[in-house]
PDB file of N, CA and C in Angstrom:
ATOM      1  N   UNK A   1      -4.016 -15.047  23.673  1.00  0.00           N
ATOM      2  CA  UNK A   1      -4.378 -14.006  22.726  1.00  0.00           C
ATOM      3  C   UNK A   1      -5.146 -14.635  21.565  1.00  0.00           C
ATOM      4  N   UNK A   2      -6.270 -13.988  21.057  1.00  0.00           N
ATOM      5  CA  UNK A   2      -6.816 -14.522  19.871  1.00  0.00           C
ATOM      6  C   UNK A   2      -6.834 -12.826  18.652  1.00  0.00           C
ATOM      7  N   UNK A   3      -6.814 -13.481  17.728  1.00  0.00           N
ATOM      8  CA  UNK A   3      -7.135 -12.362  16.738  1.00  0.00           C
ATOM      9  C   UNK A   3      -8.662 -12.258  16.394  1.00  0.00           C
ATOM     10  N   UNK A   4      -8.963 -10.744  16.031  1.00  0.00           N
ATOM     11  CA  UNK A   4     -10.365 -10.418  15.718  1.00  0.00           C
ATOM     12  C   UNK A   4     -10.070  -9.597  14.605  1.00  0.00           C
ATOM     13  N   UNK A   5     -11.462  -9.623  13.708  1.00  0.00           N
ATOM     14  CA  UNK A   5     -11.557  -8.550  13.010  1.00  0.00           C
ATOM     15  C   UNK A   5     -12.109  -7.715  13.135  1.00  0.00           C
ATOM     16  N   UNK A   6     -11.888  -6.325  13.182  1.00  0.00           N
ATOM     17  CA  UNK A   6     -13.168  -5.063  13.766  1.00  0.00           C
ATOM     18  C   UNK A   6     -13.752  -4.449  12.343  1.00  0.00           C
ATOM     19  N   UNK A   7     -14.893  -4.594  11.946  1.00  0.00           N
ATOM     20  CA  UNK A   7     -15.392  -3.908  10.742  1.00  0.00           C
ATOM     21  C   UNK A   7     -16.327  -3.425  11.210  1.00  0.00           C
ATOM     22  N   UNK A   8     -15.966  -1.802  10.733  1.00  0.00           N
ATOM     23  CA  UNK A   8     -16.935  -0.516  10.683  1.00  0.00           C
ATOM     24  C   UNK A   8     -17.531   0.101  10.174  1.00  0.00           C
ATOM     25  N   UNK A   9     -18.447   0.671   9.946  1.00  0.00           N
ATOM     26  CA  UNK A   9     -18.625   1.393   9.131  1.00  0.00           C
ATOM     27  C   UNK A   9     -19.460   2.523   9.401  1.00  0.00           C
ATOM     28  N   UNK A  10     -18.901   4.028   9.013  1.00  0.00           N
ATOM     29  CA  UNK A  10     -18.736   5.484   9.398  1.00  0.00           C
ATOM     30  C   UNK A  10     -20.333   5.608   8.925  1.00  0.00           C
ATOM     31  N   UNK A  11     -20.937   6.445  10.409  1.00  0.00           N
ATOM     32  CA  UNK A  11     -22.598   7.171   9.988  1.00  0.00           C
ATOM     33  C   UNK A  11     -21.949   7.793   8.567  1.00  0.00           C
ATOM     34  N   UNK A  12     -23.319   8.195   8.110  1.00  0.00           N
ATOM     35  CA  UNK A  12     -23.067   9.100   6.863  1.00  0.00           C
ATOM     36  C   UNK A  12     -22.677  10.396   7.367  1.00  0.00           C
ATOM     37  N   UNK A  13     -22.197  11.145   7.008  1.00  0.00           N
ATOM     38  CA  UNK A  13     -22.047  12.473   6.421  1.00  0.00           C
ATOM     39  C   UNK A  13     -21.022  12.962   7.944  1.00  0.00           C
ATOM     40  N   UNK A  14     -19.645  11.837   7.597  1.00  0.00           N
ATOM     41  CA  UNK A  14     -18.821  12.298   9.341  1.00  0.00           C
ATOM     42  C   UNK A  14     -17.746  12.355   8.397  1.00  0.00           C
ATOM     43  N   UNK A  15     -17.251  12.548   7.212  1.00  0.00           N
ATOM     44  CA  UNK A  15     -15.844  12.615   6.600  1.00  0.00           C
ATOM     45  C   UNK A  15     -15.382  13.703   7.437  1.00  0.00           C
ATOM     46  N   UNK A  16     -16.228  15.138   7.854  1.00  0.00           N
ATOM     47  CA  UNK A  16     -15.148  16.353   8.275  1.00  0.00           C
ATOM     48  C   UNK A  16     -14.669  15.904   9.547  1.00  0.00           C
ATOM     49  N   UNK A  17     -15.339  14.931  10.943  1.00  0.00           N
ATOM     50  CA  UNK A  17     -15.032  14.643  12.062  1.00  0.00           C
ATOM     51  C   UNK A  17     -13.834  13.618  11.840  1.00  0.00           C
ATOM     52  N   UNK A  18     -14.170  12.303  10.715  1.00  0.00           N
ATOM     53  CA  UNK A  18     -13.153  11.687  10.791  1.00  0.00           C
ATOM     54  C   UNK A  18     -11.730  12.149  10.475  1.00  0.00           C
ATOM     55  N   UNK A  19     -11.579  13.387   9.778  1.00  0.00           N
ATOM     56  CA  UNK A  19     -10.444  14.050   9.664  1.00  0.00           C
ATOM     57  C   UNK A  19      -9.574  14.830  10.663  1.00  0.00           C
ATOM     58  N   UNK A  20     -10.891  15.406  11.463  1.00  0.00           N
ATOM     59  CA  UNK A  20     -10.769  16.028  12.845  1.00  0.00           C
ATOM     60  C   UNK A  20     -10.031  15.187  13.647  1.00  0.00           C
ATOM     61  N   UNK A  21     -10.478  13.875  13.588  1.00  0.00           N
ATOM     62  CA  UNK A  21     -10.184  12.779  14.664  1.00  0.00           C
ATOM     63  C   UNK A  21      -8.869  12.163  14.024  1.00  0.00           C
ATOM     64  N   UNK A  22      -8.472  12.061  13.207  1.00  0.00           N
ATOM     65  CA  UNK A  22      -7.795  11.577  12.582  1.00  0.00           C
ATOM     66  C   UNK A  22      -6.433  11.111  13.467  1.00  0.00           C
ATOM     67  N   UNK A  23      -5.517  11.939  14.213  1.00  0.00           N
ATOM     68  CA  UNK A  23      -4.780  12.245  15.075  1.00  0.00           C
ATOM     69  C   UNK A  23      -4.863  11.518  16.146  1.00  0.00           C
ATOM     70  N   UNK A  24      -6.169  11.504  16.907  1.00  0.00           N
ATOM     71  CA  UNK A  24      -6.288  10.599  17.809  1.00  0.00           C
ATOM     72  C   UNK A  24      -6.528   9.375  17.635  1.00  0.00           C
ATOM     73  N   UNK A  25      -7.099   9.271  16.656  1.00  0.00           N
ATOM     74  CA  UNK A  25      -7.334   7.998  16.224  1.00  0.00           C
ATOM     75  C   UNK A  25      -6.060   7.350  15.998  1.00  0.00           C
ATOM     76  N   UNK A  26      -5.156   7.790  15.127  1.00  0.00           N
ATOM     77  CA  UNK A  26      -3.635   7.203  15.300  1.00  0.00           C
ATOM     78  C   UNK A  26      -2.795   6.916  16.659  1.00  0.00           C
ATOM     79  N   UNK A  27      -3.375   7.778  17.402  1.00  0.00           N
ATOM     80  CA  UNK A  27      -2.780   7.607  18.624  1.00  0.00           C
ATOM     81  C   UNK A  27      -3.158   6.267  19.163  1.00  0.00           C
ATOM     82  N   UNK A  28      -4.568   5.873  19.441  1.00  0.00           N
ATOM     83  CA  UNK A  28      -5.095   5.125  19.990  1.00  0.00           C
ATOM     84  C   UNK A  28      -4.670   3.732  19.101  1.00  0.00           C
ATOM     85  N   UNK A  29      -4.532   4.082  18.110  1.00  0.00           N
ATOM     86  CA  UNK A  29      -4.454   2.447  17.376  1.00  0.00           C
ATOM     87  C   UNK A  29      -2.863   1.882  17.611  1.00  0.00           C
ATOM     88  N   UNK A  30      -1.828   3.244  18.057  1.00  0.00           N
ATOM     89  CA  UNK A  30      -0.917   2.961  18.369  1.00  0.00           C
ATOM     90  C   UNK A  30      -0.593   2.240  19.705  1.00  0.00           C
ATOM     91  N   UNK A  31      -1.496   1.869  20.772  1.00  0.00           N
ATOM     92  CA  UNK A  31      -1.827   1.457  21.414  1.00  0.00           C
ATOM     93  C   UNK A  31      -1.524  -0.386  21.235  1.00  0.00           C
ATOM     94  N   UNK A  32      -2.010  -0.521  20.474  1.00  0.00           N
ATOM     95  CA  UNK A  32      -2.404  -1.633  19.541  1.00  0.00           C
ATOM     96  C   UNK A  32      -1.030  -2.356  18.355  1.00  0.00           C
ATOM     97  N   UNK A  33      -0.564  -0.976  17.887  1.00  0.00           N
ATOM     98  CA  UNK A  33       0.498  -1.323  16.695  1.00  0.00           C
ATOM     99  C   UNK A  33       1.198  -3.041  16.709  1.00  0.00           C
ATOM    100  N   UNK A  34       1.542  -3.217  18.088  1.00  0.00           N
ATOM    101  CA  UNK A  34       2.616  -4.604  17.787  1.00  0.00           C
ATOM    102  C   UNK A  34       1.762  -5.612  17.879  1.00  0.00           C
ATOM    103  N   UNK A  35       0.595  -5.601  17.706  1.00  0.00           N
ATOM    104  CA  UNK A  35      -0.508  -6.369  17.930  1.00  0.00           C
ATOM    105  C   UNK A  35      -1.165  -6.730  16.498  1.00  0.00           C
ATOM    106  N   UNK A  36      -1.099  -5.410  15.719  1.00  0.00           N
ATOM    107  CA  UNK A  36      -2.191  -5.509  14.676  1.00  0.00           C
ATOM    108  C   UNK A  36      -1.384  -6.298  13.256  1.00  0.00           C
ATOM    109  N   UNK A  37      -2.067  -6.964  13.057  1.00  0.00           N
ATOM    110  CA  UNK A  37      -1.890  -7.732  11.376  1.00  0.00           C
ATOM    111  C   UNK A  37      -2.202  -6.600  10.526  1.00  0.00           C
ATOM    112  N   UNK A  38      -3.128  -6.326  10.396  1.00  0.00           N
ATOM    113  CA  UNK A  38      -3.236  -5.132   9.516  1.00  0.00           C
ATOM    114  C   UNK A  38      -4.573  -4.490   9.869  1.00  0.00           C
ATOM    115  N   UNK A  39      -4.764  -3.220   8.977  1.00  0.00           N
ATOM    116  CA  UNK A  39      -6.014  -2.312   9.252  1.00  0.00           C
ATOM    117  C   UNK A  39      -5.518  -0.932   8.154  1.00  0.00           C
ATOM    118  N   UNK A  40      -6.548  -0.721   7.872  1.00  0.00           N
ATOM    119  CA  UNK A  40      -6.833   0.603   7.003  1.00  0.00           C
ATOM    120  C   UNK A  40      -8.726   1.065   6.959  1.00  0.00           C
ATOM    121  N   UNK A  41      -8.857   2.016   6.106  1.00  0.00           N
ATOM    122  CA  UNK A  41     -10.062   2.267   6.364  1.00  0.00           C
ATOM    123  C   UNK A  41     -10.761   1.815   5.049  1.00  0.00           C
ATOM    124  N   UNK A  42     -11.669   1.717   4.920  1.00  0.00           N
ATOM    125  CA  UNK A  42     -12.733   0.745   3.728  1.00  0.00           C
ATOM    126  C   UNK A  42     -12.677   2.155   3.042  1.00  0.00           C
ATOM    127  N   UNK A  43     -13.015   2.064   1.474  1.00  0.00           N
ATOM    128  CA  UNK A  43     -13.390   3.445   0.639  1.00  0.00           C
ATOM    129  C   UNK A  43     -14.596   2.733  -0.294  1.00  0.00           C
ATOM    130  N   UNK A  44     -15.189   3.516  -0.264  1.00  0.00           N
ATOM    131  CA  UNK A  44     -16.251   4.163  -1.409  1.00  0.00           C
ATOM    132  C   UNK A  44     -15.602   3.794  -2.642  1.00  0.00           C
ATOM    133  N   UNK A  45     -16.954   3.378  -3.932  1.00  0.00           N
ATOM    134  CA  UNK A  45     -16.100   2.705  -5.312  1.00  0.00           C
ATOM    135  C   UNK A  45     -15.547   3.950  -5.923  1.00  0.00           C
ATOM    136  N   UNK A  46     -15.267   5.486  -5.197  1.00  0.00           N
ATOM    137  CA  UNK A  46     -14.707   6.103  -6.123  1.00  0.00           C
ATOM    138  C   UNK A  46     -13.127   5.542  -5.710  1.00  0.00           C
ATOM    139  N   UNK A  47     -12.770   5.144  -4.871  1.00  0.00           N
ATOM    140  CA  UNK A  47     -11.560   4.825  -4.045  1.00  0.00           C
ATOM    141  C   UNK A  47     -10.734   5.578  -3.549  1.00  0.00           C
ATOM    142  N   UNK A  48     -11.664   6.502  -3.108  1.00  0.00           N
ATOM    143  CA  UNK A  48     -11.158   7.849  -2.382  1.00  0.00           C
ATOM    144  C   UNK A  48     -12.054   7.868  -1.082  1.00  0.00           C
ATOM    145  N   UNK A  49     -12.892   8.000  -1.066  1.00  0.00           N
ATOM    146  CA  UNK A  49     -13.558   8.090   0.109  1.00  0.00           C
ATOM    147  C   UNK A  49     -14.071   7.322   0.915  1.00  0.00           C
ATOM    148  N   UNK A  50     -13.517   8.130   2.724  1.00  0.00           N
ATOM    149  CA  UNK A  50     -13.241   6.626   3.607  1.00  0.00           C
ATOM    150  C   UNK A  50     -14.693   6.526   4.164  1.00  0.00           C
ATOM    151  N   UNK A  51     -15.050   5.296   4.268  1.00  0.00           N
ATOM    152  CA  UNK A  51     -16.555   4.956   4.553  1.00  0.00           C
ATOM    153  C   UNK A  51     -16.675   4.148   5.675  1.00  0.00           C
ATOM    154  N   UNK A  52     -15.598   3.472   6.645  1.00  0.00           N
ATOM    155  CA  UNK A  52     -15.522   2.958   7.572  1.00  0.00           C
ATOM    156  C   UNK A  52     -14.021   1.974   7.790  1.00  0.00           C
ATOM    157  N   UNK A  53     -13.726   1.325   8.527  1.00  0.00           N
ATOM    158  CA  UNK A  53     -12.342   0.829   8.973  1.00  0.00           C
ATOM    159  C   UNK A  53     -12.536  -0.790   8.973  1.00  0.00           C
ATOM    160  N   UNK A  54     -11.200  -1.419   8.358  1.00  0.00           N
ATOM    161  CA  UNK A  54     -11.354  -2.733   9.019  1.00  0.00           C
ATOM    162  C   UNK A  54      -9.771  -3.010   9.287  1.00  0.00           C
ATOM    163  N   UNK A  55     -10.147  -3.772  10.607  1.00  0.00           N
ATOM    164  CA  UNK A  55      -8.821  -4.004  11.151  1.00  0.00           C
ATOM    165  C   UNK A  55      -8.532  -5.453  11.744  1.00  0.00           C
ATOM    166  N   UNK A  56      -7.421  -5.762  12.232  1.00  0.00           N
ATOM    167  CA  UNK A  56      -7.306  -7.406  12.061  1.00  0.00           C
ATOM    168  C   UNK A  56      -6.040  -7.282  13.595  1.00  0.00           C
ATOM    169  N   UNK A  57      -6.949  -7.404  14.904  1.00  0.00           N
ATOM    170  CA  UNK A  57      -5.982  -7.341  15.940  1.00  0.00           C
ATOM    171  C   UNK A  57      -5.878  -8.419  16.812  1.00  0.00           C
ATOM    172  N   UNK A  58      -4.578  -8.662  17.633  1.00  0.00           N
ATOM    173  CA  UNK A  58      -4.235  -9.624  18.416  1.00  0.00           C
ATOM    174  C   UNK A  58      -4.869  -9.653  19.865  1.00  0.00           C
ATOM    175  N   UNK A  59      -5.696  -9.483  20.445  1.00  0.00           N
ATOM    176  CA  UNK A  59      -6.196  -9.167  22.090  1.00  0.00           C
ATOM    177  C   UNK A  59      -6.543 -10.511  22.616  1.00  0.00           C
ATOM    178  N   UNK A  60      -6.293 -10.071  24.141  1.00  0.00           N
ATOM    179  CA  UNK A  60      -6.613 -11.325  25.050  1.00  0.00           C
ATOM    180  C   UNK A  60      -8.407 -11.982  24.975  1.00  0.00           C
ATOM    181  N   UNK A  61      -9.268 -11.306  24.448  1.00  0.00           N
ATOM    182  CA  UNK A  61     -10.220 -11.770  24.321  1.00  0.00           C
ATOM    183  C   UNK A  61     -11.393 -10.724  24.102  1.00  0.00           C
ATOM    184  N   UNK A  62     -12.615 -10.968  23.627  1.00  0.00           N
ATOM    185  CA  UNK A  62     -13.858 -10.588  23.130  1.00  0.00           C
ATOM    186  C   UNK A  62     -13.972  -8.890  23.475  1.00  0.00           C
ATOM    187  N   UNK A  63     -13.691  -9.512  25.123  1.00  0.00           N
ATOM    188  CA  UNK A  63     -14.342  -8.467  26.158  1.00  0.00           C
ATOM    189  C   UNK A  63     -13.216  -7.015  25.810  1.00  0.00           C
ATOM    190  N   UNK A  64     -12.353  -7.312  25.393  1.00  0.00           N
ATOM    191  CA  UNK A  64     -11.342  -6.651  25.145  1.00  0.00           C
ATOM    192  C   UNK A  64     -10.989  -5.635  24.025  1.00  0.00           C
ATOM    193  N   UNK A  65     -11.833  -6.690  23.103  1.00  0.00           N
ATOM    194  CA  UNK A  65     -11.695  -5.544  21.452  1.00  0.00           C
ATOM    195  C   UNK A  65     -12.879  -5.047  21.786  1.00  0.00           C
ATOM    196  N   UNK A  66     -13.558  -5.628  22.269  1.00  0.00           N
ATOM    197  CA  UNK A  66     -15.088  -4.271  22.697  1.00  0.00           C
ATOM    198  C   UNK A  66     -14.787  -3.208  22.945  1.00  0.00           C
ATOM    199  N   UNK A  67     -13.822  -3.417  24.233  1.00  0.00           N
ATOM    200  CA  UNK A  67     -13.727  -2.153  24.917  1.00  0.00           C
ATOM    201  C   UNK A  67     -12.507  -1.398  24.562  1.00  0.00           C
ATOM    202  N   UNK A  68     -11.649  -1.469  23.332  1.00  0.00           N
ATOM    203  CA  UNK A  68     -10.567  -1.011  22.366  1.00  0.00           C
ATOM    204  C   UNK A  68     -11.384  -0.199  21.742  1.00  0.00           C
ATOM    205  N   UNK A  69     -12.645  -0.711  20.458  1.00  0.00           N
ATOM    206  CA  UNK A  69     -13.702  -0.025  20.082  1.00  0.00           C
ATOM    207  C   UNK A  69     -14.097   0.874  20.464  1.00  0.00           C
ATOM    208  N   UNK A  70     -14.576   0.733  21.857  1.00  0.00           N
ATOM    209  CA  UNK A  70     -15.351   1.599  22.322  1.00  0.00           C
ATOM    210  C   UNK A  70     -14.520   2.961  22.988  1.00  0.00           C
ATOM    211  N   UNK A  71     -13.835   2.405  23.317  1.00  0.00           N
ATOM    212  CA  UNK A  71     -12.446   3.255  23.395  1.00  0.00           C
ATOM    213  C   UNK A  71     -12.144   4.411  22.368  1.00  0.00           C
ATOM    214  N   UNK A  72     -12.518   4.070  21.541  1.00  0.00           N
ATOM    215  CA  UNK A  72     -11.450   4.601  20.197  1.00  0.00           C
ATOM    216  C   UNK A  72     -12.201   5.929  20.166  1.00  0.00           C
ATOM    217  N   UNK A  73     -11.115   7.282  19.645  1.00  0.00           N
ATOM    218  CA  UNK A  73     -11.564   8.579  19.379  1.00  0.00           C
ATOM    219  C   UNK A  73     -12.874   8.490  18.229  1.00  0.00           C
ATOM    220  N   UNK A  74     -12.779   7.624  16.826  1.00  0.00           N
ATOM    221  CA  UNK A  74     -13.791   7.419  16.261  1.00  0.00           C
ATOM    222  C   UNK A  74     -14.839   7.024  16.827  1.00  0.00           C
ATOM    223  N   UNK A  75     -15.240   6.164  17.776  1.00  0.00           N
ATOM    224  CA  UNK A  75     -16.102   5.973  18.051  1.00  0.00           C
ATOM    225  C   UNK A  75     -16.634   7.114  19.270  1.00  0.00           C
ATOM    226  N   UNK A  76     -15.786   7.139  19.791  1.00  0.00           N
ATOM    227  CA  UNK A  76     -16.540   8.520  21.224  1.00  0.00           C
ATOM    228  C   UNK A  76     -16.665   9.778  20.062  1.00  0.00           C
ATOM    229  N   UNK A  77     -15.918  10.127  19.109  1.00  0.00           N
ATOM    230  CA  UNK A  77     -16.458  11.651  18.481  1.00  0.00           C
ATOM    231  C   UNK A  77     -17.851  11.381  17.460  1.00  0.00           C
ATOM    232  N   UNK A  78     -18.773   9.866  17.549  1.00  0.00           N
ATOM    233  CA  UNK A  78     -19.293   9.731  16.679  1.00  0.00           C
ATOM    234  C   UNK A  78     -19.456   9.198  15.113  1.00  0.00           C
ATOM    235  N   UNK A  79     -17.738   8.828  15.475  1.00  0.00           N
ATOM    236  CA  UNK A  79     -17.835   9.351  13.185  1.00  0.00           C
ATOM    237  C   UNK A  79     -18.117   7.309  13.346  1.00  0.00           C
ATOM    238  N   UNK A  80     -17.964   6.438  13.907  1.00  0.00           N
ATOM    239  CA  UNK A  80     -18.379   4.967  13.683  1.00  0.00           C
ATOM    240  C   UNK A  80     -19.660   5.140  13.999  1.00  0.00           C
ATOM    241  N   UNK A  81     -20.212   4.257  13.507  1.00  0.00           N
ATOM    242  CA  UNK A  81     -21.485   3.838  13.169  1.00  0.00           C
ATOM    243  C   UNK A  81     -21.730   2.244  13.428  1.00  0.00           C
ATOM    244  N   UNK A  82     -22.374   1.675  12.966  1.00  0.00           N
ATOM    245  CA  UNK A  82     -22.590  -0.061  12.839  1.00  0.00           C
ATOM    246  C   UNK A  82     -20.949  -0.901  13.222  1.00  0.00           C
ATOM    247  N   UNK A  83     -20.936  -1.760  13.688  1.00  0.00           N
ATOM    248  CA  UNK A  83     -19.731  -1.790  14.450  1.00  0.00           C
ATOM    249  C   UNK A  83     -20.124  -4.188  14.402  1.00  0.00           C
ATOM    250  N   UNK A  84     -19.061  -4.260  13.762  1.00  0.00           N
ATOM    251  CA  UNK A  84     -18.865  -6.167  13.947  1.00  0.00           C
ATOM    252  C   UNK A  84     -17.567  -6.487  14.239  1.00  0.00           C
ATOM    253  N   UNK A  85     -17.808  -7.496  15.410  1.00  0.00           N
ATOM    254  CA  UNK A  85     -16.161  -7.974  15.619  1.00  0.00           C
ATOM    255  C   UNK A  85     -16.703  -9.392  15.682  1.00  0.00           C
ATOM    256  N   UNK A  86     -15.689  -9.806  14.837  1.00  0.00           N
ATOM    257  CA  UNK A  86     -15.510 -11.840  14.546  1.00  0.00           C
ATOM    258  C   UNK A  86     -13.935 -11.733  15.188  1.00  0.00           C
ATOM    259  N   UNK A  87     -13.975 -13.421  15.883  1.00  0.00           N
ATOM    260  CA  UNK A  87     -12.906 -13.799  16.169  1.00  0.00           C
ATOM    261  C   UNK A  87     -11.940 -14.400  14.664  1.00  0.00           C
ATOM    262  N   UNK A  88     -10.970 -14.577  14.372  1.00  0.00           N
ATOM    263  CA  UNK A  88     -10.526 -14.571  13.329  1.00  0.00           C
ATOM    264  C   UNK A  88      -9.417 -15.621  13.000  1.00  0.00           C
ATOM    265  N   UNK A  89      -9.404 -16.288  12.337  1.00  0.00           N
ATOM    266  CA  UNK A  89      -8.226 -17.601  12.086  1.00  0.00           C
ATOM    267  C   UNK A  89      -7.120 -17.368  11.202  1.00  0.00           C
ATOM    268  N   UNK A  90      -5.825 -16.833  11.133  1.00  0.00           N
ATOM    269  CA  UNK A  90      -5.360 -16.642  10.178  1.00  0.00           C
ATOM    270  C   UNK A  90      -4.434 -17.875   9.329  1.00  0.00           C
ATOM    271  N   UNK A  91      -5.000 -18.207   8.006  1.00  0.00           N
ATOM    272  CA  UNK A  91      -4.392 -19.204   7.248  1.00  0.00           C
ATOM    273  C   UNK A  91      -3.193 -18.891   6.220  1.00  0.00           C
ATOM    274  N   UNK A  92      -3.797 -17.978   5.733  1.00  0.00           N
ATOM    275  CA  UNK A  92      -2.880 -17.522   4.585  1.00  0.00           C
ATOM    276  C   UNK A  92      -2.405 -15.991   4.349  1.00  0.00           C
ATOM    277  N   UNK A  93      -1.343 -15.492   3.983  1.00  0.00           N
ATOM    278  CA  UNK A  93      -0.217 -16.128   3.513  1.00  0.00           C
ATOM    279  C   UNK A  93       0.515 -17.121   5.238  1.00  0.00           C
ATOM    280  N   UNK A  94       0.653 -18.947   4.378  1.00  0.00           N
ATOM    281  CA  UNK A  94       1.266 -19.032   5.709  1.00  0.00           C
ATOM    282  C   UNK A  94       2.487 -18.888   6.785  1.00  0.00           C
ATOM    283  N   UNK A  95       2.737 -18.901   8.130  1.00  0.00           N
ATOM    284  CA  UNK A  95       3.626 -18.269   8.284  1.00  0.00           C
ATOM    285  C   UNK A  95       5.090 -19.446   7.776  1.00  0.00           C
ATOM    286  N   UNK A  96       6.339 -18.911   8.324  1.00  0.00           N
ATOM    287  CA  UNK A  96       7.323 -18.922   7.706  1.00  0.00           C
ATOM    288  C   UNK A  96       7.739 -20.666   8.522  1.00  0.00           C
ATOM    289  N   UNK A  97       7.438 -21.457   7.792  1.00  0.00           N
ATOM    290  CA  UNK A  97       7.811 -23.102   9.346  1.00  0.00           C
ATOM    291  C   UNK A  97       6.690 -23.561   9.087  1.00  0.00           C
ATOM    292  N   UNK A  98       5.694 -23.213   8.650  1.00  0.00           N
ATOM    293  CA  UNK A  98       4.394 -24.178   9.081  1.00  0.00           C
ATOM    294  C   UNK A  98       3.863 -24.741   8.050  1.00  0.00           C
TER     295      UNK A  98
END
């Protein structure tokens, strides 16, 4: 397993779909839950409004968070847009022994 980071970020003008989707989108990331370090969605400097997602997951490899992505209700209903996944090293905070 390696960790990745998925950073997104939502076409313009999809806030009403991403709300729509909202539901499935939880579903699908639940998929994922015992896997993920963390994830929430990026906001806008008013710090209210969601402008795309970043998330920090455990998968067997590349080919894999691609197709999680591509997977995802956000992305099949449209509301993602521009889409980067880095493989990811986690240092800090370190864990609990090391």
């Amino acid at each position: 397993m390696m960790l990745f980071v998925v950073y997104v970020l939502d076409k313009p003008g999809t806030g009403k779909q991403r709300l729509a989707l909202k539901p499935a989108q939880y579903e699908h990331l639940g998929k994922v839950e015992n896997r993920m370090v963390t994830g929430g969605p990026l906001l806008a400097e008013d710090g209210e409004t969601m402008i795309g997602s970043l998330l920090i997951i455990d998968l067997p490899d590349r080919a894999a968070a691609e197709s999680w992505l591509a997977e995802a209700p956000f992305t099949q209903g449209g509301v993602f847009g521009e889409a980067t996944i880095y493989p990811y090293k986690h240092n800090w905070p370190r864990a609990e022994g090391s």
